[in-house]
C-alpha atoms as a PDB file:
ATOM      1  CA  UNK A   1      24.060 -25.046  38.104  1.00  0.00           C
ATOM      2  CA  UNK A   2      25.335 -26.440  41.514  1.00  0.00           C
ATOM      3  CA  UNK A   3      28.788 -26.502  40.403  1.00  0.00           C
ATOM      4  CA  UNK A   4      28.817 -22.799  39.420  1.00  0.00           C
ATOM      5  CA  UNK A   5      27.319 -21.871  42.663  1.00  0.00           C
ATOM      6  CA  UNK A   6      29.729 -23.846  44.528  1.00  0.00           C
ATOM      7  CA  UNK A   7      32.677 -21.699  42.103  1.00  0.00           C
ATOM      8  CA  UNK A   8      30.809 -18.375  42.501  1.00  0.00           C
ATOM      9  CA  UNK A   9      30.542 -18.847  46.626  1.00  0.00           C
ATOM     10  CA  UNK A  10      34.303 -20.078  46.681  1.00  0.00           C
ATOM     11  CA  UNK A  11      35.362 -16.321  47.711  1.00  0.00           C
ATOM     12  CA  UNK A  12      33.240 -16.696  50.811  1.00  0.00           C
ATOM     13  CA  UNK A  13      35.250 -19.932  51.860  1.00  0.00           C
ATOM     14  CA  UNK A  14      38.238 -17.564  51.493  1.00  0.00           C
ATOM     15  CA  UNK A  15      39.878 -15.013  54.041  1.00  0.00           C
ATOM     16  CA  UNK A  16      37.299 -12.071  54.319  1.00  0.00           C
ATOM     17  CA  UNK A  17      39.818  -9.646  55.246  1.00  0.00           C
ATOM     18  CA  UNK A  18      42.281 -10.133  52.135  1.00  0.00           C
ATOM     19  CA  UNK A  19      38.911  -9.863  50.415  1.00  0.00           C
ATOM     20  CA  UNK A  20      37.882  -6.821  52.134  1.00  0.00           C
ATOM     21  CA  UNK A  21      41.158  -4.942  51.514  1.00  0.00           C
ATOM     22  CA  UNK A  22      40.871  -6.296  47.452  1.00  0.00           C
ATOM     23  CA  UNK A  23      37.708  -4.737  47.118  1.00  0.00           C
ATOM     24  CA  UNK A  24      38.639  -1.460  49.003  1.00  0.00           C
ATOM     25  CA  UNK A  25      41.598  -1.096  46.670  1.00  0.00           C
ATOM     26  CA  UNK A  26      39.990  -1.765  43.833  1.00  0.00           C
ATOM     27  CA  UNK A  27      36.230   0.116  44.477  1.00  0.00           C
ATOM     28  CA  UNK A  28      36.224   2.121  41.145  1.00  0.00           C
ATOM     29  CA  UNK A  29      36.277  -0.618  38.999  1.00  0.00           C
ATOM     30  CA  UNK A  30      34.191  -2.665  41.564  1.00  0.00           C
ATOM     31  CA  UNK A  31      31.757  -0.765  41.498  1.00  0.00           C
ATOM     32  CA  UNK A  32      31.655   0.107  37.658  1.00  0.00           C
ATOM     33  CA  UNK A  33      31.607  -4.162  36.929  1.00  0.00           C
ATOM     34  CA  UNK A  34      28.618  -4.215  39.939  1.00  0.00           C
ATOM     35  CA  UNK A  35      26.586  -1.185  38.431  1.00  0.00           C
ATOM     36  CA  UNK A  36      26.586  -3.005  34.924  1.00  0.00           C
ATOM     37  CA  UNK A  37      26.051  -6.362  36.541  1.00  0.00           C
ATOM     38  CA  UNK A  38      23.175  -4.699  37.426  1.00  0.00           C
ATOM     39  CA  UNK A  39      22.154  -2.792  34.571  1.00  0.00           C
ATOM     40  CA  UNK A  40      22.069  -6.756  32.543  1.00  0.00           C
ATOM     41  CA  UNK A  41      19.936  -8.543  35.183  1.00  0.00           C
ATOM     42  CA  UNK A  42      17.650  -5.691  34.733  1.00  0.00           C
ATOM     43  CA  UNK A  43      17.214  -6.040  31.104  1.00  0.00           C
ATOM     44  CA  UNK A  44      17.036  -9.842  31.848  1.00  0.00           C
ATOM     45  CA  UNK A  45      14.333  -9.209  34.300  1.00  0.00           C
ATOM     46  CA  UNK A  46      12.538  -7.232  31.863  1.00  0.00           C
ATOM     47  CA  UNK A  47      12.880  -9.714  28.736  1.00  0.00           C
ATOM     48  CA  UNK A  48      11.863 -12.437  30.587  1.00  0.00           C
ATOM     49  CA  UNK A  49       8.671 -10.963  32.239  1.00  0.00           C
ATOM     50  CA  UNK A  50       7.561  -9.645  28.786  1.00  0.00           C
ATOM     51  CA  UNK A  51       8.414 -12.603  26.972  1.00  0.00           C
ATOM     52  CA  UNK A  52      11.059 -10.717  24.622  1.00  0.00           C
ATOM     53  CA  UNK A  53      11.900 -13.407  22.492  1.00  0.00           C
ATOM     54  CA  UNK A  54      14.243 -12.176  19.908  1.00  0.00           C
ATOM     55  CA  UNK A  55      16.091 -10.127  23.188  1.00  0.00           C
ATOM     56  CA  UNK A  56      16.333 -12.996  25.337  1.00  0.00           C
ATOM     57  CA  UNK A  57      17.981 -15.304  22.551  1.00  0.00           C
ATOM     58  CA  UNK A  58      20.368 -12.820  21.617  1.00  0.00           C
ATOM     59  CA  UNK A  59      21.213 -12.484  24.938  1.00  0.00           C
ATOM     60  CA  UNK A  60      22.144 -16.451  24.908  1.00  0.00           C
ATOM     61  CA  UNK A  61      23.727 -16.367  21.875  1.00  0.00           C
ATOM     62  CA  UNK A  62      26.180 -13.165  23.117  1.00  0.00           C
ATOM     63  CA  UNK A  63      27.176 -14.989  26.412  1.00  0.00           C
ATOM     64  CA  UNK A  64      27.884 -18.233  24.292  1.00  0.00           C
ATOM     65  CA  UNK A  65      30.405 -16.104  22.087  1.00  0.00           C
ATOM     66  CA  UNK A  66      31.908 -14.782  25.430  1.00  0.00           C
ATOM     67  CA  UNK A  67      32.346 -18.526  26.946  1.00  0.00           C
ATOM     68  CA  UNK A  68      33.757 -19.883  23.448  1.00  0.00           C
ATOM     69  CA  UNK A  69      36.425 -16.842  23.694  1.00  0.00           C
ATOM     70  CA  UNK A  70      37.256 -17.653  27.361  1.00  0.00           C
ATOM     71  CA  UNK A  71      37.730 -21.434  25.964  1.00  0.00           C
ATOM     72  CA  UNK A  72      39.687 -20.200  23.041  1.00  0.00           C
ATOM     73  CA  UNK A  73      41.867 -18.128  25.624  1.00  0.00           C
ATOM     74  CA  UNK A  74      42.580 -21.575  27.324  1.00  0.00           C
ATOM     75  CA  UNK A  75      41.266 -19.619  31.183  1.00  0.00           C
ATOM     76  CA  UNK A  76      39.067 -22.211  31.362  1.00  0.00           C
ATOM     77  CA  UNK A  77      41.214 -25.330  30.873  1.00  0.00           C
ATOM     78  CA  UNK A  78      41.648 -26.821  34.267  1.00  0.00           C
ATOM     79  CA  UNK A  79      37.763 -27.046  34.742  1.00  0.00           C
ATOM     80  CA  UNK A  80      35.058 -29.534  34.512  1.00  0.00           C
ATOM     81  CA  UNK A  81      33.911 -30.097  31.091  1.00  0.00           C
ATOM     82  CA  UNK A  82      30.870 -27.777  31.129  1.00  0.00           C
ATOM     83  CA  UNK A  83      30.088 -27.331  26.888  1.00  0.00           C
ATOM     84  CA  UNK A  84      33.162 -27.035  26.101  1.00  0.00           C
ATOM     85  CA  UNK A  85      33.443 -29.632  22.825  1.00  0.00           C
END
């Protein structure tokens, strides 16, 4: 967990104004990803607090799929060994 928090807050090591400027240009699909970022932690928030079972593992086994395809895709080659084998 520490070492994806350390890769997630890597942007705010970085300079703020390129940053700025990258979201700025690119608010429409910014805001689309944020607005279904959000959407999923809600339904996360909800499975959890009512004990979905059944939603929550499917939920799991989804994002596994994802990371095996990201693996597969070889954009994840030049990072730590995090269940990759």
């Amino acid at each position: 967990m520490l070492g994806g928090l350390r890769d997630f807050s890597r942007i705010a090591a970085s300079n703020e104004i390129m940053w700025r400027d990258i979201f700025f240009d690119n608010k429409n699909n910014i805001t689309k990803a944020i607005d279904l970022f959000i959407k999923n932690l809600k339904s996360f928030k909800k499975d959890i607090n009512s004990k979905n079972n059944k939603s929550i593992l499917k939920k799991l086994l989804q994002t596994k799929e994802v990371r095996s395809k990201i693996i597969k895709l070889k954009q994840d080659v030049n990072k730590p060994n995090f269940g990759r084998d």
